[in-house]
Protein backbone atom coordinates (compact mmCIF):
# COMPACT_ATOMS: atom_id res chain seq x y z
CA UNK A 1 11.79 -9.31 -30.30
CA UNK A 2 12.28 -11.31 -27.28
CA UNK A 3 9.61 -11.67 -24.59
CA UNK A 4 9.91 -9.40 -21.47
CA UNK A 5 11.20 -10.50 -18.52
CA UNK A 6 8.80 -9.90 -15.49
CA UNK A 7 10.13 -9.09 -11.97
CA UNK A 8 6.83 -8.78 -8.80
CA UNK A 9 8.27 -6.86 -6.10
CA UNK A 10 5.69 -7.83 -3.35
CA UNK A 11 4.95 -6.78 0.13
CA UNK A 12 2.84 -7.67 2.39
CA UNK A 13 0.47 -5.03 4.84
CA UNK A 14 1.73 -2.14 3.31
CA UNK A 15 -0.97 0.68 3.42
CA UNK A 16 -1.53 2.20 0.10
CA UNK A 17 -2.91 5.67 1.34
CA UNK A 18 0.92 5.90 1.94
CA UNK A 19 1.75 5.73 -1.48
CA UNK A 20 -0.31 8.32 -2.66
CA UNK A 21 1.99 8.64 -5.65
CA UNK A 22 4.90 6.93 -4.99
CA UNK A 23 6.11 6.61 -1.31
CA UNK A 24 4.77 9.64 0.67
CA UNK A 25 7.44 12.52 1.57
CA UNK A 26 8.37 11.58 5.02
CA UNK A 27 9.01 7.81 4.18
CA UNK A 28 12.51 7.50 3.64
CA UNK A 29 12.48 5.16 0.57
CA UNK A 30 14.66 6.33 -2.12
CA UNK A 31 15.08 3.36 -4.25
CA UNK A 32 10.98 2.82 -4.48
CA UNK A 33 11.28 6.44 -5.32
CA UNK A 34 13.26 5.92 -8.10
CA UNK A 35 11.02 2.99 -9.36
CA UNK A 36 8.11 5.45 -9.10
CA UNK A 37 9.13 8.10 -11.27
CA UNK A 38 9.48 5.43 -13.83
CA UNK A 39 6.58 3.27 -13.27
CA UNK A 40 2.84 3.74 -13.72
CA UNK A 41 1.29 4.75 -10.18
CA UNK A 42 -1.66 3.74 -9.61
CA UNK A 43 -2.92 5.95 -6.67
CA UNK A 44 -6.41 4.17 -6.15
CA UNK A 45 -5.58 0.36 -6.29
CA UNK A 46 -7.76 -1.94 -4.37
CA UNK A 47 -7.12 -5.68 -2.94
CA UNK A 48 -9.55 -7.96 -4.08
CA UNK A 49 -9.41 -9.24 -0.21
CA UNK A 50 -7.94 -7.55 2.88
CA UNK A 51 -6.10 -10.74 4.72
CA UNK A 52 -2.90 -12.45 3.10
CA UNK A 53 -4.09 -16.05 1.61
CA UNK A 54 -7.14 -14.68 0.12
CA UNK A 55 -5.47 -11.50 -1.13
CA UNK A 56 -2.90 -13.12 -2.71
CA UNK A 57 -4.66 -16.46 -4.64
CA UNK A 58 -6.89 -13.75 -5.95
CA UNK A 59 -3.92 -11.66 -6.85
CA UNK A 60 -2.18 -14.81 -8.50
CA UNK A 61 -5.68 -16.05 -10.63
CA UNK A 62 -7.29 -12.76 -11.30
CA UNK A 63 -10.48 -14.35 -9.33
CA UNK A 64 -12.61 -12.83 -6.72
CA UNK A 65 -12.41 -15.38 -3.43
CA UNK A 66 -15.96 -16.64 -4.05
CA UNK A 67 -14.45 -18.28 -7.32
CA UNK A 68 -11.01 -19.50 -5.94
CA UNK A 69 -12.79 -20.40 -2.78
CA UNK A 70 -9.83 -19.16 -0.56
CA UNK A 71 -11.78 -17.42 1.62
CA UNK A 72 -9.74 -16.96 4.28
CA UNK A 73 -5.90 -18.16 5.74
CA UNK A 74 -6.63 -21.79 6.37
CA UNK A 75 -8.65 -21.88 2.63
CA UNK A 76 -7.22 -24.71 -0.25
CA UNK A 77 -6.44 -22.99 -3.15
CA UNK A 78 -7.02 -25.65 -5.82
CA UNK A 79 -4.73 -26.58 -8.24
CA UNK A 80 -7.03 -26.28 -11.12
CA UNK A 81 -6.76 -22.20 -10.97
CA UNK A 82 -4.51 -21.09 -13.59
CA UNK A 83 -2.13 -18.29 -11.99
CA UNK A 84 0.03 -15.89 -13.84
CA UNK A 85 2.56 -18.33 -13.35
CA UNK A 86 0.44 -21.05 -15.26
CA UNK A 87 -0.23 -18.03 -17.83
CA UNK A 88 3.07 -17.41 -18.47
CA UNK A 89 4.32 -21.08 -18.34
CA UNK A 90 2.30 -22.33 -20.93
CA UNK A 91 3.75 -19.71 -23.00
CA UNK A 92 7.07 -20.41 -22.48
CA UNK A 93 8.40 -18.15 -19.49
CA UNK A 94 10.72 -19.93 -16.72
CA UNK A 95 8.56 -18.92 -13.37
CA UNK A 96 10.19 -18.72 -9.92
CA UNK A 97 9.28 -17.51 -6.46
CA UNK A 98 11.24 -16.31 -3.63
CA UNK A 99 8.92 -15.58 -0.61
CA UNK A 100 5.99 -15.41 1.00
CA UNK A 101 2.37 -16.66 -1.29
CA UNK A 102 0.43 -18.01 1.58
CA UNK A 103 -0.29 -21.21 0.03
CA UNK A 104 -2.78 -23.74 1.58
CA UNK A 105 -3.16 -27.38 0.68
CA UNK A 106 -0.80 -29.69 -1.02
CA UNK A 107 0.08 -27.76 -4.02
CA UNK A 108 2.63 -25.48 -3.13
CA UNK A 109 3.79 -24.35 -6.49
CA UNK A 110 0.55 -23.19 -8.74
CA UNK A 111 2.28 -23.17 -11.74
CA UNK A 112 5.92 -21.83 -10.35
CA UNK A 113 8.39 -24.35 -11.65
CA UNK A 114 10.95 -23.20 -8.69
CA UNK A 115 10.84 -21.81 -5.10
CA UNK A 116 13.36 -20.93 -3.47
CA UNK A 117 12.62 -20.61 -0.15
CA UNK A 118 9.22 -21.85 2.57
CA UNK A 119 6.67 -19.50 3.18
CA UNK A 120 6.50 -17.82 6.56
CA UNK A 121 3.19 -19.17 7.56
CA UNK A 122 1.51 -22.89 7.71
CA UNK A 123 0.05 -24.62 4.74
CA UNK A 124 -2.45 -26.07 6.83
CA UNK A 125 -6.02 -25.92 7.76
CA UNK A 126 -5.29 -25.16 11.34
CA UNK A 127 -6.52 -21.36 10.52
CA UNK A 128 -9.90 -22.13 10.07
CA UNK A 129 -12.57 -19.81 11.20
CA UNK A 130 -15.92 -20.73 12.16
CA UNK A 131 -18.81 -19.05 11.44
CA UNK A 132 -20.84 -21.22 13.99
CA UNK A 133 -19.48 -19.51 16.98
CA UNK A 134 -19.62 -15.69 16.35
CA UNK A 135 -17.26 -13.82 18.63
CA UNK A 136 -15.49 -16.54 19.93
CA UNK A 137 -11.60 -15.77 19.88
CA UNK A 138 -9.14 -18.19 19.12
CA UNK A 139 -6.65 -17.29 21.05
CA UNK A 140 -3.09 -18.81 19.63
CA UNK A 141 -3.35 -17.62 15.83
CA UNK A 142 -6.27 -14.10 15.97
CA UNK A 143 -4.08 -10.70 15.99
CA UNK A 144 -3.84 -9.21 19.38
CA UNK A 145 -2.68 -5.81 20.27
CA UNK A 146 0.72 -7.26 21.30
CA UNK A 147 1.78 -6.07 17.78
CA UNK A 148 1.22 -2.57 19.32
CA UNK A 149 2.37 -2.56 23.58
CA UNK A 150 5.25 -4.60 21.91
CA UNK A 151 6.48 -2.38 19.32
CA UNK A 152 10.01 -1.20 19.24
CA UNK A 153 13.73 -2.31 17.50
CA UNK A 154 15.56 -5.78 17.55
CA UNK A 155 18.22 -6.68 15.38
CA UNK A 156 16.42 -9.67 14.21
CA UNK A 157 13.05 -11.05 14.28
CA UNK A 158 11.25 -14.36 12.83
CA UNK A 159 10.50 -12.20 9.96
CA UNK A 160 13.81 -10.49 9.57
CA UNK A 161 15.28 -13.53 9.28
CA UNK A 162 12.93 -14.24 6.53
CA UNK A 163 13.31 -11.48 4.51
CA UNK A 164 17.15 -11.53 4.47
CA UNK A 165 16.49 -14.74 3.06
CA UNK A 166 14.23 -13.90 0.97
CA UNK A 167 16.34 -11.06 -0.91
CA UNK A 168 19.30 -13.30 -0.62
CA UNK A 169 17.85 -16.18 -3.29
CA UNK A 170 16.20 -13.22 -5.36
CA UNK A 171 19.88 -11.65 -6.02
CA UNK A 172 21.38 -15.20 -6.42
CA UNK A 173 18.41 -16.16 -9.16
CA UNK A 174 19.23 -13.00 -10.41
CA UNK A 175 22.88 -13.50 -11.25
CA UNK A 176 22.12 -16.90 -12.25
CA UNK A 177 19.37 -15.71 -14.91
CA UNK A 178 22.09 -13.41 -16.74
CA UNK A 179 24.28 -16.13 -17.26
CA UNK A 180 21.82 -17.39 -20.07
CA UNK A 181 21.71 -20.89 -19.65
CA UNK A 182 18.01 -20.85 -20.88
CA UNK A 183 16.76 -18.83 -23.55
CA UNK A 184 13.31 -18.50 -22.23
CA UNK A 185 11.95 -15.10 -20.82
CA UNK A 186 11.67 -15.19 -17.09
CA UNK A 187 9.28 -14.25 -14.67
CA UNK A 188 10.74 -13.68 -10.71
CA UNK A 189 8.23 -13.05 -7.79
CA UNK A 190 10.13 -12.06 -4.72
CA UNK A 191 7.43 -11.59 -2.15
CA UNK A 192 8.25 -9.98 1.42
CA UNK A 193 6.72 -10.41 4.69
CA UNK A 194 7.29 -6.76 5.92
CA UNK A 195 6.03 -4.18 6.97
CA UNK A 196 3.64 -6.67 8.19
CA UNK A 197 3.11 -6.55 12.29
CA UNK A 198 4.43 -7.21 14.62
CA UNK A 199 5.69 -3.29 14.62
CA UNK A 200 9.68 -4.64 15.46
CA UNK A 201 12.23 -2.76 12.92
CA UNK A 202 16.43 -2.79 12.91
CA UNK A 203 17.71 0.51 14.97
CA UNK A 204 19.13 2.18 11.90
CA UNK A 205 16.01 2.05 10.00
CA UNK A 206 14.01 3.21 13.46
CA UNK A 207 16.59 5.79 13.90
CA UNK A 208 15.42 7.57 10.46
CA UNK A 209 11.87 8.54 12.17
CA UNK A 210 12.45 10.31 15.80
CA UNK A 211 11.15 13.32 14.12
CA UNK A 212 8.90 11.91 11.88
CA UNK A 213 5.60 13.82 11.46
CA UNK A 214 3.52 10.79 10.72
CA UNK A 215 3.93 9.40 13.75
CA UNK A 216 0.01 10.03 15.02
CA UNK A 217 -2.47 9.02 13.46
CA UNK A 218 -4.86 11.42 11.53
CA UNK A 219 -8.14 10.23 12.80
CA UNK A 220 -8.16 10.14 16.90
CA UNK A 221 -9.37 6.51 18.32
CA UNK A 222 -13.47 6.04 17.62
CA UNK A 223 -15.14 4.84 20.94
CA UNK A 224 -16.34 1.11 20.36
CA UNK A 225 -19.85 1.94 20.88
CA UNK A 226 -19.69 4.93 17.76
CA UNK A 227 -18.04 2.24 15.32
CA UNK A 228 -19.40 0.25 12.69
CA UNK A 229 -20.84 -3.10 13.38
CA UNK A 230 -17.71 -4.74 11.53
CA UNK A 231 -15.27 -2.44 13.09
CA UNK A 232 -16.45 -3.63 16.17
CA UNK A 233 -15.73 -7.24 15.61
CA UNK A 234 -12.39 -6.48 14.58
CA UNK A 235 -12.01 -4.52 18.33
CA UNK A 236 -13.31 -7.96 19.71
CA UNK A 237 -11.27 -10.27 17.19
CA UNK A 238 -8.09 -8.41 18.54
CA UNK A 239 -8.98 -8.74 21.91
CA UNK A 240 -8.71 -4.48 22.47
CA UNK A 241 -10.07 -4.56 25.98
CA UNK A 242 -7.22 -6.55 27.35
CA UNK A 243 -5.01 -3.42 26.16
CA UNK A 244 -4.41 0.09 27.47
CA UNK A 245 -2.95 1.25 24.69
CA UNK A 246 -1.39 4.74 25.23
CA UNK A 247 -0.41 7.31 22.10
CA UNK A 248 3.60 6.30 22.60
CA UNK A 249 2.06 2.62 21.88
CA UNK A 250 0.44 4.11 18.54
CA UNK A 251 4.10 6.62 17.84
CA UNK A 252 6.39 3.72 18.47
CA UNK A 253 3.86 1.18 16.33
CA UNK A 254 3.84 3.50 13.52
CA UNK A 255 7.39 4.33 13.40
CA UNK A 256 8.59 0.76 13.68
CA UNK A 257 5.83 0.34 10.86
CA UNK A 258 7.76 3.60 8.50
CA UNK A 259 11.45 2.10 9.67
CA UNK A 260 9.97 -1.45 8.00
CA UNK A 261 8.98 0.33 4.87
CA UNK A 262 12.74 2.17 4.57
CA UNK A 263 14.09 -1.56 5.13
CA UNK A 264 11.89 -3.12 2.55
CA UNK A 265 13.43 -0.12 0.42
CA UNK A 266 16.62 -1.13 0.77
CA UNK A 267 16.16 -4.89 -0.28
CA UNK A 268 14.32 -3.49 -3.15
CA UNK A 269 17.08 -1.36 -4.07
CA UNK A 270 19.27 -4.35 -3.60
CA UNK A 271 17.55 -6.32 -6.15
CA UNK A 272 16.99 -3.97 -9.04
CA UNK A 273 20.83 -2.59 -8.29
CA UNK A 274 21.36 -6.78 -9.39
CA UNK A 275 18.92 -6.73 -12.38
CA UNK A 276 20.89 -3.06 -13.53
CA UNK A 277 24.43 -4.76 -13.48
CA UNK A 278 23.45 -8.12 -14.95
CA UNK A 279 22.55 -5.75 -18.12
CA UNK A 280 18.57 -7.14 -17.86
CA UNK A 281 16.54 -4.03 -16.80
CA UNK A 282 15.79 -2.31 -20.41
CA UNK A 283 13.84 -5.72 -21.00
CA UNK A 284 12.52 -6.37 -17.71
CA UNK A 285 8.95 -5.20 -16.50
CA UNK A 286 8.52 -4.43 -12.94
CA UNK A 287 5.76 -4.39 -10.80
CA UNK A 288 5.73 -3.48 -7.40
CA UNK A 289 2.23 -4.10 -5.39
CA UNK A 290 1.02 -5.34 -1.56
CA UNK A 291 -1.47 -8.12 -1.04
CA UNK A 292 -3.66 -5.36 1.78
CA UNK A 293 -2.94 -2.40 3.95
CA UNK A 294 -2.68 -1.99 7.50
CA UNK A 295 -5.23 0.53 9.47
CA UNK A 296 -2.00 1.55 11.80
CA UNK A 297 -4.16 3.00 14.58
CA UNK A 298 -6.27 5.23 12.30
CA UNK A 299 -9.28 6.06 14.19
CA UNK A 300 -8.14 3.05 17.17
CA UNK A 301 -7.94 0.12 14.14
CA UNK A 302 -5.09 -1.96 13.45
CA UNK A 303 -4.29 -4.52 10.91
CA UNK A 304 -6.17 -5.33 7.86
CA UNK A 305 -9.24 -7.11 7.90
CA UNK A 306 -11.44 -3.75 6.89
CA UNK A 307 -12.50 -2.15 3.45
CA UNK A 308 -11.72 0.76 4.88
CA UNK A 309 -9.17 2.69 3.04
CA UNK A 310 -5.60 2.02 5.19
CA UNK A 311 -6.67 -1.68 4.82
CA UNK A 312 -8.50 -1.99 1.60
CA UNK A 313 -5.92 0.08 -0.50
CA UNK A 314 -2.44 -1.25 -1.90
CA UNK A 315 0.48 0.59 -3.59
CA UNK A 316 0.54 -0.25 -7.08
CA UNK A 317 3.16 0.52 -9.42
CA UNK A 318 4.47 -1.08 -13.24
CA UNK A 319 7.58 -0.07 -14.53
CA UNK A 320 7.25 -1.74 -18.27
CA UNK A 321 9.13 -0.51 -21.40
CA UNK A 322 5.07 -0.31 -23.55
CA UNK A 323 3.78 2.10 -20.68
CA UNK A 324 4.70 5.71 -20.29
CA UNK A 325 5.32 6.67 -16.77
CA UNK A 326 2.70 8.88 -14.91
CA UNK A 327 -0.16 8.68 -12.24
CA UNK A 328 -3.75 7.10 -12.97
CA UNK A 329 -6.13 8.03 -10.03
CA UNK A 330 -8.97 5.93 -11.30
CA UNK A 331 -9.78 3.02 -9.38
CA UNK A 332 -8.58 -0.38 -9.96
CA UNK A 333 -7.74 -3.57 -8.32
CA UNK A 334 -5.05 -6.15 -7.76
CA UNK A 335 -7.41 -8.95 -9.66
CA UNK A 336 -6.14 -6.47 -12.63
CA UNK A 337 -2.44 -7.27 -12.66
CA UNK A 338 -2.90 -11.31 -14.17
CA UNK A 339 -4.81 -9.56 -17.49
CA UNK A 340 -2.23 -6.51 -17.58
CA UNK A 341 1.03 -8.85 -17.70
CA UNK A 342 -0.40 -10.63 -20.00
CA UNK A 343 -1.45 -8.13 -22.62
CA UNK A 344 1.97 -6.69 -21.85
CA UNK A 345 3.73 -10.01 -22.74
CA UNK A 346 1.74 -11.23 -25.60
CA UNK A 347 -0.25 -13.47 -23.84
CA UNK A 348 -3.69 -15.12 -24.59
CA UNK A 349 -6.44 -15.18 -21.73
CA UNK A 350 -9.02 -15.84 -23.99
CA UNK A 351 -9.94 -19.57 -22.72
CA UNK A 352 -10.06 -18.16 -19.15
CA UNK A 353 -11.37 -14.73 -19.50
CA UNK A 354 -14.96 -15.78 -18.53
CA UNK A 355 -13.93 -16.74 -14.89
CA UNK A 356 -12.07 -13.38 -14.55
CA UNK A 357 -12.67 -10.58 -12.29
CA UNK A 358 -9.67 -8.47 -13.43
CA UNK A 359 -9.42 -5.89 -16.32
CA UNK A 360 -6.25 -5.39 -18.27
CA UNK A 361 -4.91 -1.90 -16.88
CA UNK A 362 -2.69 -0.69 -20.38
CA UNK A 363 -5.89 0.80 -21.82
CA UNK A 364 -6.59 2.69 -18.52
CA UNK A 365 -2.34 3.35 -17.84
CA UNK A 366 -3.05 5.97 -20.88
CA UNK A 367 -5.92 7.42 -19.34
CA UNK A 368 -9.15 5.13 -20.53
CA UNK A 369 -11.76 3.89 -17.37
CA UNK A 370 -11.86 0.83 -15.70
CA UNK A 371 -15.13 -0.90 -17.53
CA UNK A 372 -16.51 -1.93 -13.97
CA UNK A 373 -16.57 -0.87 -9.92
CA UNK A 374 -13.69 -2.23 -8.23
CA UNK A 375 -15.23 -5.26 -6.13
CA UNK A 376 -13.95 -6.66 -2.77
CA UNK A 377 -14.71 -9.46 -0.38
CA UNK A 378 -14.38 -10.69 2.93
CA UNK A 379 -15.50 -13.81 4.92
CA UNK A 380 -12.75 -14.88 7.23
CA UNK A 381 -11.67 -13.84 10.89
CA UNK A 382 -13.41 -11.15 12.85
CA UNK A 383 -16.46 -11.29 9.96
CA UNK A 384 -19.50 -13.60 11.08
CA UNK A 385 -21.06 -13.04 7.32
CA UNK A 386 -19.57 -12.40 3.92
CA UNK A 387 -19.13 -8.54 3.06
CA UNK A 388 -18.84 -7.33 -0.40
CA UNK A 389 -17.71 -3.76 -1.30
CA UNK A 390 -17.55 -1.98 -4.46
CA UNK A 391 -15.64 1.26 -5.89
CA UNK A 392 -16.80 3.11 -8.19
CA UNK A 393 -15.35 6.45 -9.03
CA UNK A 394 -15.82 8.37 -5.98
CA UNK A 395 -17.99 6.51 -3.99
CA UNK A 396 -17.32 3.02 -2.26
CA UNK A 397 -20.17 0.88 -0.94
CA UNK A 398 -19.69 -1.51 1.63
CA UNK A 399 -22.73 -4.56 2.17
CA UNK A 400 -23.31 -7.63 4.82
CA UNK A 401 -26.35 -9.10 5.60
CA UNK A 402 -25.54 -8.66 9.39
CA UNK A 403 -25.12 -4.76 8.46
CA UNK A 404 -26.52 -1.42 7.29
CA UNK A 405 -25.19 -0.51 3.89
CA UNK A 406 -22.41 1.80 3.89
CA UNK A 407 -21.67 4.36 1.34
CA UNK A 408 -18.76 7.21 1.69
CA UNK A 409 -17.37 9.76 -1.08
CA UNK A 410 -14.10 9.66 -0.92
CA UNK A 411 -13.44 12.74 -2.56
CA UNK A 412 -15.43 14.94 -0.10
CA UNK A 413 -14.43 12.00 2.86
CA UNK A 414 -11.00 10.94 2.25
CA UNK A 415 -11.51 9.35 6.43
CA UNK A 416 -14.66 7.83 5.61
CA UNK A 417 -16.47 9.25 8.83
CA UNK A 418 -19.88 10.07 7.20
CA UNK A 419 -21.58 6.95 5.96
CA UNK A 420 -23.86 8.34 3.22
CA UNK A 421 -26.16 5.47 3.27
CA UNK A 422 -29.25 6.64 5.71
CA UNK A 423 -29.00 10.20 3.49
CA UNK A 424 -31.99 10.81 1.05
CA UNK A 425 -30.24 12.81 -1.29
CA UNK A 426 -27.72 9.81 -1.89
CA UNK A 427 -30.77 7.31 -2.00
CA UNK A 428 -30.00 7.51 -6.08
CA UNK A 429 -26.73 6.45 -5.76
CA UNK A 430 -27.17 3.98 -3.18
CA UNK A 431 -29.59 2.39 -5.02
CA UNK A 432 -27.83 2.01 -8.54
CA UNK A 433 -24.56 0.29 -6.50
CA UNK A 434 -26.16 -1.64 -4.50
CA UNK A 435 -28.37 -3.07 -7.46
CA UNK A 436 -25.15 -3.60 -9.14
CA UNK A 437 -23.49 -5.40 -5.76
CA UNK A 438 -26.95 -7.49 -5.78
CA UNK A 439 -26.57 -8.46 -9.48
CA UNK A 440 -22.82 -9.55 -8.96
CA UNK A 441 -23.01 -11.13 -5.40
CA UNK A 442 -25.64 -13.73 -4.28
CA UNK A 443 -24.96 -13.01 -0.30
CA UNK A 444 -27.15 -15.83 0.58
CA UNK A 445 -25.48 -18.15 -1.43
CA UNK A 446 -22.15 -16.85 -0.72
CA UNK A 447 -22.63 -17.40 2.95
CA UNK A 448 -23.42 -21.04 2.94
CA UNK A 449 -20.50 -21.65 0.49
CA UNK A 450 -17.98 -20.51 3.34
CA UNK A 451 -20.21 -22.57 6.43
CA UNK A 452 -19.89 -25.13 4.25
CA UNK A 453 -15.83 -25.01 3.38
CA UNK A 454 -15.60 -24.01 6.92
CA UNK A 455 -17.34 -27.55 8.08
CA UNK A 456 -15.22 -29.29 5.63
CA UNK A 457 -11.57 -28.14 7.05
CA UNK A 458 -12.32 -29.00 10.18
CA UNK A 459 -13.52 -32.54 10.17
CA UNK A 460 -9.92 -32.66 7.70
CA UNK A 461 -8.01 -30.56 10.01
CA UNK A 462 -8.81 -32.79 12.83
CA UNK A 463 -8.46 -36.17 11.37
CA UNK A 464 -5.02 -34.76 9.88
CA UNK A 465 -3.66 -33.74 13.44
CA UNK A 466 -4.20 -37.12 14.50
CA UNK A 467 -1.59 -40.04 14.76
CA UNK A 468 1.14 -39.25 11.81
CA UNK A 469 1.22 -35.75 10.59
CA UNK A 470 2.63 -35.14 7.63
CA UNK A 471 2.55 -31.09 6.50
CA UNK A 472 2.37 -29.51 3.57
CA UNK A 473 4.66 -26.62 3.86
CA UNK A 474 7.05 -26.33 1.33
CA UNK A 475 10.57 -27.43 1.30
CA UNK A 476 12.96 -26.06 -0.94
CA UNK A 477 14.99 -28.31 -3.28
CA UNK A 478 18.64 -28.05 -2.09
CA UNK A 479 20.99 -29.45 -4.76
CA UNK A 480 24.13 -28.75 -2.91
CA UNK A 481 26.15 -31.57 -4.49
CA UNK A 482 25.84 -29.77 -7.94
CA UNK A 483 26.75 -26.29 -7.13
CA UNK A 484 30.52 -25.31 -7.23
CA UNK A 485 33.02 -27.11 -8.69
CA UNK A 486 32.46 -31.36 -8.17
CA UNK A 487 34.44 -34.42 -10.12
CA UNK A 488 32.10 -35.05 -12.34
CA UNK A 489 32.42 -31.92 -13.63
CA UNK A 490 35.05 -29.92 -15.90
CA UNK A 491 36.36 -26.78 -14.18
CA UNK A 492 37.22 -24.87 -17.31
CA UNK A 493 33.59 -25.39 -18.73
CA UNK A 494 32.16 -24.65 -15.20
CA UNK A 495 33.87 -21.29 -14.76
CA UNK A 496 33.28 -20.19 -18.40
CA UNK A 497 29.48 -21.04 -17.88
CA UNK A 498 29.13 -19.26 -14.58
CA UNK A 499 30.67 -15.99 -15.35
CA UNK A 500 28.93 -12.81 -16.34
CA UNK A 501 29.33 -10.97 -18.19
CA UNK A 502 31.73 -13.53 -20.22
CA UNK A 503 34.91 -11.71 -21.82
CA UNK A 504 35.53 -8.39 -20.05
């Protein structure tokens, strides 16, 4: 039997308590509906990092940031990580991308043998934290609460423009994969930059949510003083005092935020409405993820950045012909999807199983656990040390060196306002994860690591910036002079070969 295909619907920002299985009620999303109630939902999915570059090298390599060493936007992501796309490569899949993977360095393709479009944001190092100056903004690239005071509808947007684009090649690569001019399986990542901020959506989408009753948030804002030490650099990293920001701010934000969903819906809908007609869906698995969450004004927090939940947590779903649809509420992460399309496509990890953090999720899809926690890390913006975090079943632990622990239940604190930590009768459990954080996580260690990539970037970054520059964003191969009809061609064969389906 031939291979499965493999389609990666990606998003980016998109809050995964919202998907609590499947899109909540009040999003308006029918066509991720419809993939839902056909895919595997995995309720509790976790990113292995809550910012894009990080998030999403880990997603690709099945490695926690301490072993890809992306740490943060402005991080390299070597070439000598083997990606799914490598994975599948090697045994024998055509691999594409059309979208958004955050790259950084000179190796934009990591094992993709096509894009078909740049990325949205810079390849460079000019992203570079530093950890030597805690609290100092930088002003032209940190998140400020602009995203919010400026929320509202346009017709197009930087990113809108991107994301027509972006569903544009994925229909056309599409089309062009039915024809069958290879006989190799495929595997398509079409990666979206919405419902990331800024909170800007198209009138018809915004028009779906005037009575929307999602639009406040379910946690009032936390005075700065009564939030966590992390929570508070993220107030400072977004520059919050500068902003009044009133509850119409936080309604409008939100419901641009819902509006972006219900378009991402739509270009998802466009897509799979391509796969259906070019007769490829029975052999096609689907998986539909986002590389973080967004905090969308939950207890006065925006953006990602946090291991708190409306950050930390992803929507995760796998539509595959091997896995019976249904819900799995037991943890698991996005380092998880590399060893779970491979298992699903007959592929062996065994040579690089050692320097993997994910688990293969068919055993768990029928209702076995996760072996270990969930972990997560962070060391970029609005940090000024590493934090780890770990979920296991019900409980989530949260650990920096600049920090107390944290520890919530989840079950009994779905809002993770009661940090469990300072109570005795959870000194049992506190104990046993954080011994297992300690035994996984050298902090120490980890922390001089990221100084010391930090250093490194920006002697480079500076020396790069001066006299010629030449950048390493991606620039997609245009081969206009061999599409259509030319002279050197023969018409009849052309047409024949371009036509699907051939003889109807």
């Amino acid at each position: 039997m031939k291979r499965p295909n493999i389609l990666i619907l990606m998003v980016d920002q998109l809050n995964g308590t919202l998907f609590p299985d499947g899109p909540a009620a009040f999003l308006h999303a029918p066509h991720l509906s419809a993939l839902a109630a056909r895919s595997v939902r995995f309720t509790n999915t976790y990113t292995a990092s809550p910012l894009c570059a990080p998030a999403r090298a880990s997603f690709m390599s099945g490695q926690l940031p301490s072993r890809t060493r992306v740490y943060d936007n402005a991080a390299e992501f070597a070439s000598d990580i083997p990606t799914y796309a490598h994975h599948l490569r090697r045994a024998g899949y055509q691999t594409c991308l059309s979208g958004k993977m955050h790259f950084v360095g000179p190796d934009q393709l990591h094992g993709l043998e096509e894009r078909l479009t740049t990325d949205i944001y810079p390849a460079d190092f000019g992203w570079t934290p530093d950890y030597r100056r805690p609290g100092e903004r930088i002003d032209w690239w940190y998140h400020n609460l602009g995203s919010v005071t400026g929320a509202g509808v346009a017709e197009i947007t930087n990113q809108l423009e991107y994301d027509d684009e972006v569903a544009y090649h994925a229909t056309r690569k599409i089309y062009d994969l039915a024809r069958g001019h290879e006989a190799r399986p495929w595997c398509l990542t079409v990666s979206f930059t919405h419902p990331h901020d800024p909170y800007v959506a198209r009138r018809r989408f915004w028009d779906l949510y005037e009575d929307c009753p999602a639009l406040d948030p379910a946690v009032p804002p936390i005075p700065f003083d009564e939030q966590d030490p992390h929570s508070q650099r993220l107030m400072l990293a977004s520059n919050h005092a500068a902003y009044a920001i009133s509850d119409e701010d936080v309604r409008r934000s939100r419901r641009a935020y819902f509006a972006n969903i219900s378009y991402i819906d739509e270009k998802v809908g466009e897509i799979l409405d391509v796969l259906a007609r070019t007769r490829q869906e029975e052999n096609t698995i689907i998986v539909f993820l986002s590389d973080h969450g967004d905090m969308l004004g939950e207890r006065g927090m925006w953006f990602k950045m946090s291991f708190l939940e409306g950050s930390a947590r992803v929507p995760l779903m796998i539509a595959a012909p091997q896995l019976a649809a249904g819900r799995i509420d037991a943890p698991v992460s996005t380092l998880d999807v590399v060893p779970t399309l491979a298992e699903l496509a007959g592929v062996n990890l065994q040579e690089v199983l050692p320097w993997t953090d994910g688990e293969s999720l068919v055993a768990v899809a029928s209702g076995a656990r996760r072996h270990a926690a969930v972990p997560m890390e962070y060391a970029a913006e609005g940090s000024y040390a590493p934090m780890v975090g770990l979920r296991e079943g019900r409980f989530k632990l949260v650990l920096c060196d600049l920090d107390p622990p944290q520890l919530f239940d989840l079950e009994e604190d779905p809002q993770e306002l009661s940090n469990l930590a300072p109570h005795p009768a959870y000194a049992e459990i506190l104990a046993a994860m954080t011994k297992a954080a300690r035994a996984r996580w050298d902090l120490g260690r980890f922390d001089a690591e990221v100084r010391a990539s930090q250093a490194r970037r920006h002697v480079v970054y500076e020396a790069l910036r001066n006299g010629a520059y030449y950048p390493w964003d991606y620039q997609p191969l245009q081969r206009a002079s061999e599409r259509y009809m030319r002279n050197h061609m023969d018409l009849n064969v052309l047409e024949e070969a371009q036509r699907f389906p051939r003889g109807e």
